[in-house]
Protein backbone atom coordinates (compact mmCIF):
# COMPACT_ATOMS: atom_id res chain seq x y z
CA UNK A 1 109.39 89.35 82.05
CA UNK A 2 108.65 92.00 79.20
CA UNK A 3 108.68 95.87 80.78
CA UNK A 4 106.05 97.93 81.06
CA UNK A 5 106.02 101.35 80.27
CA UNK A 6 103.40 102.76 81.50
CA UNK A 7 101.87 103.99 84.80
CA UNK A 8 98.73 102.66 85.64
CA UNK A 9 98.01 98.76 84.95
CA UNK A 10 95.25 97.19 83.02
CA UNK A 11 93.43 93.89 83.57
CA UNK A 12 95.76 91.13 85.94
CA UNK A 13 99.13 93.21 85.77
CA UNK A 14 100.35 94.44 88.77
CA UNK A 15 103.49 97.20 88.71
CA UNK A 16 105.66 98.53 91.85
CA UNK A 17 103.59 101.93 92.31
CA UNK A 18 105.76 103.27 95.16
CA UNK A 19 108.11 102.57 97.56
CA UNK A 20 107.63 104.53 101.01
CA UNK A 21 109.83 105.78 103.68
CA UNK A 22 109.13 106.00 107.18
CA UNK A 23 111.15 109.43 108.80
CA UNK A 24 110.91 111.19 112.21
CA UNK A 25 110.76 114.53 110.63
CA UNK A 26 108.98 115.24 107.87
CA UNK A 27 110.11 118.05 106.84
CA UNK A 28 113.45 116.95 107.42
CA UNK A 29 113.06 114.55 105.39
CA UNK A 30 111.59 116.56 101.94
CA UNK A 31 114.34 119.15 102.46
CA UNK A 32 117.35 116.22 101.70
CA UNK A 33 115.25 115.21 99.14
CA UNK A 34 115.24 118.29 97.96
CA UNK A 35 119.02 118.50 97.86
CA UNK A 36 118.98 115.28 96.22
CA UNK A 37 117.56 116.75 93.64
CA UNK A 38 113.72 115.33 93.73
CA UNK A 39 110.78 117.73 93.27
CA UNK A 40 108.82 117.25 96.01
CA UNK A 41 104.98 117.69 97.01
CA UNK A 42 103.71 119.67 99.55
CA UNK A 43 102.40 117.96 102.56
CA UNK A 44 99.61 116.23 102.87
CA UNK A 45 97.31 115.14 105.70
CA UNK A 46 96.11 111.72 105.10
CA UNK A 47 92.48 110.40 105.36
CA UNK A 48 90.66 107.04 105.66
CA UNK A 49 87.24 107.07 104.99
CA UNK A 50 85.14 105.06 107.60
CA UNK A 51 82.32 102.74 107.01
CA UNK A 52 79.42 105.72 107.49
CA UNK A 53 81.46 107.53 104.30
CA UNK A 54 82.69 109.92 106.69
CA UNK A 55 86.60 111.21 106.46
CA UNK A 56 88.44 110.50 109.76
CA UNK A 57 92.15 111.31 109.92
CA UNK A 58 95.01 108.53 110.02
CA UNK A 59 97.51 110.76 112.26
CA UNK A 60 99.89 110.38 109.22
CA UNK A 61 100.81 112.98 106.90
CA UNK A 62 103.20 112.55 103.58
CA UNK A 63 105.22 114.18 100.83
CA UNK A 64 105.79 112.84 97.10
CA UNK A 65 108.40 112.54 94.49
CA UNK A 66 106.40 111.44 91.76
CA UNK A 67 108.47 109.88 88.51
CA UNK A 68 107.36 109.11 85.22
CA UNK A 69 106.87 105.47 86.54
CA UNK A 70 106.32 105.28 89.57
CA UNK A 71 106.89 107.74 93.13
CA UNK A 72 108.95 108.00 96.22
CA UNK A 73 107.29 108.75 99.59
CA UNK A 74 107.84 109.99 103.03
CA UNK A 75 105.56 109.34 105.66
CA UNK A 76 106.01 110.58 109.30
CA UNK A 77 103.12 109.88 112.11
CA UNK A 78 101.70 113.29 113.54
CA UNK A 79 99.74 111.51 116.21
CA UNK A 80 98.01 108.36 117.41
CA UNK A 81 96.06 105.70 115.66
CA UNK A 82 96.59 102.10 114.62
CA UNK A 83 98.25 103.15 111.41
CA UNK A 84 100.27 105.97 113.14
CA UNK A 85 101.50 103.49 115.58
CA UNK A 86 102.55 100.88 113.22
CA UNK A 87 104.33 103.47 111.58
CA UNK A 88 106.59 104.70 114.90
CA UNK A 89 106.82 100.60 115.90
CA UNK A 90 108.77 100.10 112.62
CA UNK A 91 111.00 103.48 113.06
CA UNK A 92 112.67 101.80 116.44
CA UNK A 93 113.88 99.25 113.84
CA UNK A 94 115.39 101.71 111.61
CA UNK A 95 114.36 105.28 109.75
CA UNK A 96 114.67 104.31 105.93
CA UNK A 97 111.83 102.24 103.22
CA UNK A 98 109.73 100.37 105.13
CA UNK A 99 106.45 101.16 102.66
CA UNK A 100 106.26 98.71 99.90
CA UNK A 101 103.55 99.45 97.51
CA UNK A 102 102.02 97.90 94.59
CA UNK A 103 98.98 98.22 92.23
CA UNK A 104 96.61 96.68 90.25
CA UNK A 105 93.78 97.82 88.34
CA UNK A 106 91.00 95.66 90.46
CA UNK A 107 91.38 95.76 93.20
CA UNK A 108 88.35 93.63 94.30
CA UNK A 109 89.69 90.82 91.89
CA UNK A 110 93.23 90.72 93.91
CA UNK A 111 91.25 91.14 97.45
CA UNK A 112 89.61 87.81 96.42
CA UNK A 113 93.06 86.59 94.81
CA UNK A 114 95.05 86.77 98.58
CA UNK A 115 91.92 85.96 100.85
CA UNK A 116 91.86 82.22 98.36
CA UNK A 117 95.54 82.07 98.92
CA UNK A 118 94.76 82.06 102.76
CA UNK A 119 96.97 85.39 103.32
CA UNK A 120 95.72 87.47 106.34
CA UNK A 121 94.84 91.06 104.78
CA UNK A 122 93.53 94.13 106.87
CA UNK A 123 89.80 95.26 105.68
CA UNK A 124 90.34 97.84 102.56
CA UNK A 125 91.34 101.21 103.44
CA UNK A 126 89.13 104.25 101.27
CA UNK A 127 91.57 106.83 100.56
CA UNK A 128 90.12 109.91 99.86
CA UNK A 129 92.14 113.78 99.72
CA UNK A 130 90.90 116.83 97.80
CA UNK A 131 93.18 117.97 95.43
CA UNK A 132 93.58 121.09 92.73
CA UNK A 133 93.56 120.05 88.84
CA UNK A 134 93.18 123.09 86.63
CA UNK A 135 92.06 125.37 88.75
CA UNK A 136 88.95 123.55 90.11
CA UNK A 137 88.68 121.16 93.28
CA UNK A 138 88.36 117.40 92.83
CA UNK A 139 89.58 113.83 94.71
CA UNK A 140 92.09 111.55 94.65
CA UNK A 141 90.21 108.10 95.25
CA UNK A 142 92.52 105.04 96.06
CA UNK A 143 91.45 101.51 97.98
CA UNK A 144 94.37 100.12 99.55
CA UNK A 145 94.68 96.66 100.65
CA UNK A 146 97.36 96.34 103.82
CA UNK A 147 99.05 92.66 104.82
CA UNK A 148 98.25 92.87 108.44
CA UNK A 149 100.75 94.10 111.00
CA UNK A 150 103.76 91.19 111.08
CA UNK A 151 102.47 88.84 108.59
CA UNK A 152 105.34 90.04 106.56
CA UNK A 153 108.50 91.93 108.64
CA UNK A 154 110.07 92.81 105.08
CA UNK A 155 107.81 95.86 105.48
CA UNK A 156 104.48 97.39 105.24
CA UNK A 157 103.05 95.51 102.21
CA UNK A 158 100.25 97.01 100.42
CA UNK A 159 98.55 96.92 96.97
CA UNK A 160 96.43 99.24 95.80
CA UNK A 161 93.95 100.73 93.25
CA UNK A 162 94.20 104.72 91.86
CA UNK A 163 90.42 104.98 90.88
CA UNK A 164 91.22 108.81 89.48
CA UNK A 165 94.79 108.61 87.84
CA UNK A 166 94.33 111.54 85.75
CA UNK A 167 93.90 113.69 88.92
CA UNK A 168 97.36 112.07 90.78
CA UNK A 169 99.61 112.01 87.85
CA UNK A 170 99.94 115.51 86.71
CA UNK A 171 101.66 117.98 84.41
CA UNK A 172 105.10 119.25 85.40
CA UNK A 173 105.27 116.96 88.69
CA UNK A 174 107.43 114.56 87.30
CA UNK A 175 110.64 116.44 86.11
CA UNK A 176 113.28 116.28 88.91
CA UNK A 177 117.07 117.86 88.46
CA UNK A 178 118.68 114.64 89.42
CA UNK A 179 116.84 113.43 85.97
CA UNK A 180 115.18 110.31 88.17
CA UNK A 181 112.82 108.65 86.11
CA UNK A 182 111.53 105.34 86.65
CA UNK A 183 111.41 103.35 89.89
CA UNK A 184 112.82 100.45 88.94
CA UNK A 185 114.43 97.44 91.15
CA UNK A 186 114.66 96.95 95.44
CA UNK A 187 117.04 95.23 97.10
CA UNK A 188 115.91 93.84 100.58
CA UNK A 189 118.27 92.10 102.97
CA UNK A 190 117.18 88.82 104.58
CA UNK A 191 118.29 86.26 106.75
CA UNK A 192 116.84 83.28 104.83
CA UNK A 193 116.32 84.07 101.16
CA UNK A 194 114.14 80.81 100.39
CA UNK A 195 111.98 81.44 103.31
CA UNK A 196 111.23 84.99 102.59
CA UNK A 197 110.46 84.55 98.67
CA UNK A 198 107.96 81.47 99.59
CA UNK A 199 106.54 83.81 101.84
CA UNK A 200 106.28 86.68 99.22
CA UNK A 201 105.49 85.30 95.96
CA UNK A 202 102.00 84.74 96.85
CA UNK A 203 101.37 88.42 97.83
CA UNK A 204 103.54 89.57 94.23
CA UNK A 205 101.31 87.23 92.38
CA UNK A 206 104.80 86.16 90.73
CA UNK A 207 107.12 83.17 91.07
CA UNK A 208 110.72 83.39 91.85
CA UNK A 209 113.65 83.39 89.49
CA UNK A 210 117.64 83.75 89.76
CA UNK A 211 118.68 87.02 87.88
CA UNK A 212 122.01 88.01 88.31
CA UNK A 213 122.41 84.56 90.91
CA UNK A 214 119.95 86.96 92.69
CA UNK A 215 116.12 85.46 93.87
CA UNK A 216 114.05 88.03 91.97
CA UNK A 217 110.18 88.31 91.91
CA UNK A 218 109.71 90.25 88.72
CA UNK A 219 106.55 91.43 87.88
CA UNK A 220 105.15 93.21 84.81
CA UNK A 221 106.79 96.34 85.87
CA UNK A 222 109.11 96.24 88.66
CA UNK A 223 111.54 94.13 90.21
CA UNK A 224 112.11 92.84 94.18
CA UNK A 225 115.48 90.83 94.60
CA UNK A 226 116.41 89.23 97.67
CA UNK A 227 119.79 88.75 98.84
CA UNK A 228 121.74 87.71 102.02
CA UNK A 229 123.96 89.93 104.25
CA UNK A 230 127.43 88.67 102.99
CA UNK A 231 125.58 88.96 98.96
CA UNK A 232 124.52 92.92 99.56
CA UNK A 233 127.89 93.52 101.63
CA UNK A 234 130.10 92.72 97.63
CA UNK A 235 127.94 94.92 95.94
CA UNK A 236 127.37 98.16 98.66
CA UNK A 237 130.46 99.66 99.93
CA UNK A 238 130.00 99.66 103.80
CA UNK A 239 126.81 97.75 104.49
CA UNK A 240 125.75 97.26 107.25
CA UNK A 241 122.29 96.18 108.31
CA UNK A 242 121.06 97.90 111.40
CA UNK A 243 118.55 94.54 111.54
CA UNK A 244 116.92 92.03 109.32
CA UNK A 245 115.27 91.89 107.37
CA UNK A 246 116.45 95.24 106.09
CA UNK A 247 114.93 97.48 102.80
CA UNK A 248 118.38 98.19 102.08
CA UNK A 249 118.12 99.60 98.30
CA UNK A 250 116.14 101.23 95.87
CA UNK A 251 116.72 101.38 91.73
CA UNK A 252 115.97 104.64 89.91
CA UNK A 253 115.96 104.63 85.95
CA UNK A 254 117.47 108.38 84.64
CA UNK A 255 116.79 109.77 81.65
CA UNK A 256 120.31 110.32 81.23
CA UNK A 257 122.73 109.49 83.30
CA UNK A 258 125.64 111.78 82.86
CA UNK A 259 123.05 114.92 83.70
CA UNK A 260 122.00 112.87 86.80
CA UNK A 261 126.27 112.85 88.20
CA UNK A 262 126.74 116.55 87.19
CA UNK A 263 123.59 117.13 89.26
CA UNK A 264 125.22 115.48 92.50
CA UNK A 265 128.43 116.90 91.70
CA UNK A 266 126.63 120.24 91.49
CA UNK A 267 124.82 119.68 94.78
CA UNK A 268 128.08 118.00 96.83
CA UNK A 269 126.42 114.72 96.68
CA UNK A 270 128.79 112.10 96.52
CA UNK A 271 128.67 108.71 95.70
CA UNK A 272 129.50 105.32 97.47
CA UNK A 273 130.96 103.97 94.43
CA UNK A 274 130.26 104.59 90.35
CA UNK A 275 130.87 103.75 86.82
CA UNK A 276 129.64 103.68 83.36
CA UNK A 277 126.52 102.29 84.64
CA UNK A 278 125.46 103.37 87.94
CA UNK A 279 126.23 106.42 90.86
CA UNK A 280 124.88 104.73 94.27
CA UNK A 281 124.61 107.11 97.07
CA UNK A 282 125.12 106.23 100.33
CA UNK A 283 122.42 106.27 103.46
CA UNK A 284 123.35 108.69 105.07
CA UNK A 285 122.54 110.71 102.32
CA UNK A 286 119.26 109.04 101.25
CA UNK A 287 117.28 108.97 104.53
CA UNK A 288 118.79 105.54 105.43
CA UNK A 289 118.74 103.29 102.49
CA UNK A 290 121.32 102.94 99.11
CA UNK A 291 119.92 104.83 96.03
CA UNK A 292 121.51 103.48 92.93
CA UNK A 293 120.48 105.62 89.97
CA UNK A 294 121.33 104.20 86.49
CA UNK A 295 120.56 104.54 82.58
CA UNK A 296 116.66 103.40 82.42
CA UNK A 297 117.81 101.47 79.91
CA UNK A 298 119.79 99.22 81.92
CA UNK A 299 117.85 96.16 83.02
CA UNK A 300 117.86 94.39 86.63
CA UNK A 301 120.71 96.74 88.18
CA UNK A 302 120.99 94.87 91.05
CA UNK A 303 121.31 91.42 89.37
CA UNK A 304 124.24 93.48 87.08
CA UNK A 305 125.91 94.78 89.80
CA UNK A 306 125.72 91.58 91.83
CA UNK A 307 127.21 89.74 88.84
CA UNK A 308 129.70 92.02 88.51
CA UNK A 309 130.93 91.18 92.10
């Protein structure tokens, strides 16, 4: 499928907004991403508003990298509440991506899409936070539809709608040191690869194809591939899964690639393996998951490393 490039979607397109981690400490967390190299938000306290209009507090709280497509985001729970506590179940499997985002410009139209494909969906959540744009106070306005809890074990699968894009996507947020650019492919480990894609595809609003002798869903801007243990284990040095199904990977376009290794070499971030092509830092570096930065140019990373295996 033809790339995108731009952020927000128009009419039945759906992108990969974000991808989201799930940390014990959030600070923690910003501060290596920091060192990775990522310009990161400050905190925010997150908000659902109820069916009376009023605010009431999800007992989550996050920080942003925000790219030039796409973000990266942390998430830690700061108390109790359904979405707080779905958020410390999935840390005992692992700390690392469990947040898998995407977005469409209706998202009323896509509610109506899933409920006539029969898939269970949690009632839409009103996001609402106050926010500074040029010196005055305004919102951030998002409705986020969630798959409910264990309908899919890949992760916390959401879609969503940014009703005020000019006041999320702003000036000077977007330029990191490790020259990150575009979120671009993720790799998820799985124990049955035909199983899990039938189960996705519907949710994608995508069919399945073999890129790189990899099952992709690839959508108008974004790309999930699914691959076995024994497939990810040739093209990660060290993998290991600490269970499955396992967010093992994420692709990040740079604007230029040599800037992005002079960066890590700067910042004694070293990689698992690299080339030409790609640097791939290890998880114990990136909060628990692979991070395989590469030339935006370069097209389905995954499916080119994979081949290359």
């Amino acid at each position: 499928m033809a790339w995108v490039n731009r952020q927000s979607p128009k009419g039945p397109e759906i992108f990969y907004d974000h991808i989201g981690y799930f940390v014990h400490d959030l600070n923690q967390a910003g501060h290596q991403l920091e060192k990775l190299g990522f310009q990161i938000s400050d905190t925010n306290i997150q908000y659902n508003e109820d069916a009376d209009g009023i605010l009431q507090r999800t007992h989550t709280s996050n920080k942003l990298a925000k790219l030039n497509l796409g973000f990266i985001e942390v998430l830690a729970a700061t108390g109790k509440s359904p979405l707080a506590n779905q958020l410390t179940n999935m840390l005992e499997r692992y700390q690392g991506l469990h947040v898998i985002a995407l977005t469409n410009a209706d998202i009323n139209a896509t509610a109506k899409r899933l409920a006539a494909a029969g898939l269970e969906m949690q009632d839409p959540a009103h996001l609402r936070r106050k926010v500074i744009v040029d010196g005055k106070e305004t919102l951030m306005v998002f409705t986020v539809l969630r798959a409910k809890p264990g309908t899919y074990p890949e992760g916390r699968l959401q879609i969503l709608t940014n009703h005020t894009p000019e006041n999320f996507w702003l000036p000077g947020e977007m330029d990191h040191g490790n020259r990150a650019d575009t979120l671009t492919d993720l790799l998820i480990c799985v124990e049955d690869v035909q199983e899990t894609v039938r189960r996705c595809e519907t949710f994608f609003g995508a069919q399945a194809i073999k890129i790189g002798g990899i099952q992709t869903l690839d959508l108008t801007r974004g790309r999930f591939h699914f691959a076995t243990p024994n497939q990810v284990a040739k093209m990660l040095p060290g993998f290991n899964a600490p269970t499955l199904p396992f967010t093992c990977g994420q692709g990040l376009g740079s604007q230029d690639l040599a800037a992005s290794k002079k960066y890590f070499a700067g910042a004694g971030i070293f990689p698992v393996f690299e080339d030409d092509d790609f640097y791939c830092i290890g998880p114990e570096d990136a909060l628990g998951a692979y991070l395989l930065f590469h030339d935006k140019s370069v097209g389905a990373p995954w499916a080119l490393l994979n081949e290359r295996t």
